[in-house]
Protein backbone atom coordinates (compact mmCIF):
# COMPACT_ATOMS: atom_id res chain seq x y z
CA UNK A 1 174.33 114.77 257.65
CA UNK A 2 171.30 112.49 258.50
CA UNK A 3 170.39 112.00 262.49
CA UNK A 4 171.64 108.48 262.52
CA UNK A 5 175.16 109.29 261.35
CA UNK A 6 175.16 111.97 263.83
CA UNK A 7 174.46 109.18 266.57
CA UNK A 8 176.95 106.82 264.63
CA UNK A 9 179.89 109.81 265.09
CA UNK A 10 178.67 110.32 269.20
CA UNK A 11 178.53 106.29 269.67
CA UNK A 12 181.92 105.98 268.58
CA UNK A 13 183.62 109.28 268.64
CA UNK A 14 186.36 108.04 271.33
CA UNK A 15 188.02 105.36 269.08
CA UNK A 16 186.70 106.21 265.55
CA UNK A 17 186.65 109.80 263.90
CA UNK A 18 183.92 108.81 261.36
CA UNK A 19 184.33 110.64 258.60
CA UNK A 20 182.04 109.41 255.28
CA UNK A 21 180.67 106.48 254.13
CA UNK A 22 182.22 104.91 251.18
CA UNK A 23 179.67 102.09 250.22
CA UNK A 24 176.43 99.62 251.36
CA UNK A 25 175.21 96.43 250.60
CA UNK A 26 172.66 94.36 251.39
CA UNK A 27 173.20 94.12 255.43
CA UNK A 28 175.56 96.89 256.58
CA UNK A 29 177.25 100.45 255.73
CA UNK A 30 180.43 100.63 255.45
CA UNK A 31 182.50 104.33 256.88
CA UNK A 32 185.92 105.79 256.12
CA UNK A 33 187.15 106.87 259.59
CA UNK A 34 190.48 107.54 261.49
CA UNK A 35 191.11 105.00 264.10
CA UNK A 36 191.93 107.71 267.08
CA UNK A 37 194.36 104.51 268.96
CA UNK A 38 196.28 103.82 266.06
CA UNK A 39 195.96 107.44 263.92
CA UNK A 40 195.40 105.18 260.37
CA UNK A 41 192.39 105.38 258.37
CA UNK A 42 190.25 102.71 258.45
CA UNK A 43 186.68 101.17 257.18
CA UNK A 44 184.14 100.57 259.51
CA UNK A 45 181.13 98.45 259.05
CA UNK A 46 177.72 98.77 260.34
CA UNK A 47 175.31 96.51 260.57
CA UNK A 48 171.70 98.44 259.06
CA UNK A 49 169.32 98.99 261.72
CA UNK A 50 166.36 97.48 260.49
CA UNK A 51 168.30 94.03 260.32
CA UNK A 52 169.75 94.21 263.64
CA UNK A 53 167.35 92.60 265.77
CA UNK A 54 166.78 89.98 263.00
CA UNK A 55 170.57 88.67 262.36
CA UNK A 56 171.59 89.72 265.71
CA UNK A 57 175.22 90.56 266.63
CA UNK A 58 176.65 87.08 266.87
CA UNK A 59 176.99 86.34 262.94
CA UNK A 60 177.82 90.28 262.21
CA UNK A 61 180.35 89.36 264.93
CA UNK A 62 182.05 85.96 263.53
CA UNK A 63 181.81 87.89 259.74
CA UNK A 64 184.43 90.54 261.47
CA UNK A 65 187.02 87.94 263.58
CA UNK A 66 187.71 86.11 260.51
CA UNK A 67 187.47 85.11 256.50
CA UNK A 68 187.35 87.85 254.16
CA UNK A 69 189.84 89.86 251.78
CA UNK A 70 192.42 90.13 254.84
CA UNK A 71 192.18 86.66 255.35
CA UNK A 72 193.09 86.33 251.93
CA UNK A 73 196.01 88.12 252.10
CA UNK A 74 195.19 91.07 249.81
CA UNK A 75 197.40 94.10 249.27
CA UNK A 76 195.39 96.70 250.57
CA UNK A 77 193.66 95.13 253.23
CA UNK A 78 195.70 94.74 256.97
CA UNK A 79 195.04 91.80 258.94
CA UNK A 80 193.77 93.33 261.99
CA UNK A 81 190.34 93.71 263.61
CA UNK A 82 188.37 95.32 266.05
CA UNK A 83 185.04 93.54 266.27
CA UNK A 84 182.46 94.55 268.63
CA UNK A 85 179.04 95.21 269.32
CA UNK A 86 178.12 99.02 270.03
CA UNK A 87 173.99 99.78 270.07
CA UNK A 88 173.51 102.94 267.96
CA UNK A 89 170.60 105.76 269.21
């Protein structure tokens, strides 16, 4: 495991068991972990460090309260959200 997913893992251990990531794009990485509240396995998306002072945490923000593929309705994808800002290392 690298140093920053360590950090990742410590920032959030007490709601998120991180556990892998599962894919990355252009802005963020994207986890599998267990949400510890709700014991369900969920995605979690981090915005890439080097971006993070440019974008800032408003837009990353607004991307997470709304529009996307649970927006949409799909299948596999619940409805529900927990968007916030955590600073990593």
């Amino acid at each position: 495991m690298t140093e920053q997913f360590e950090r990742l893992k410590s920032a959030l251990a007490e709601r998120y068991a991180i556990e892998r990531e599962i894919g990355s794009g252009g802005m963020a990485t994207v986890y599998l972990a267990e949400d510890r509240r709700h014991g369900r396995s969920v995605a979690v998306k981090v915005l890439r460090p080097e971006l993070a002072l440019a974008v800032g945490p408003d837009r990353f923000l607004r991307e997470g309260q709304g529009g996307g593929a649970a927006e949409g309705g799909h299948q596999n994808v619940r409805g529900d959200r927990d968007a916030r800002a955590h600073r990593v290392g």
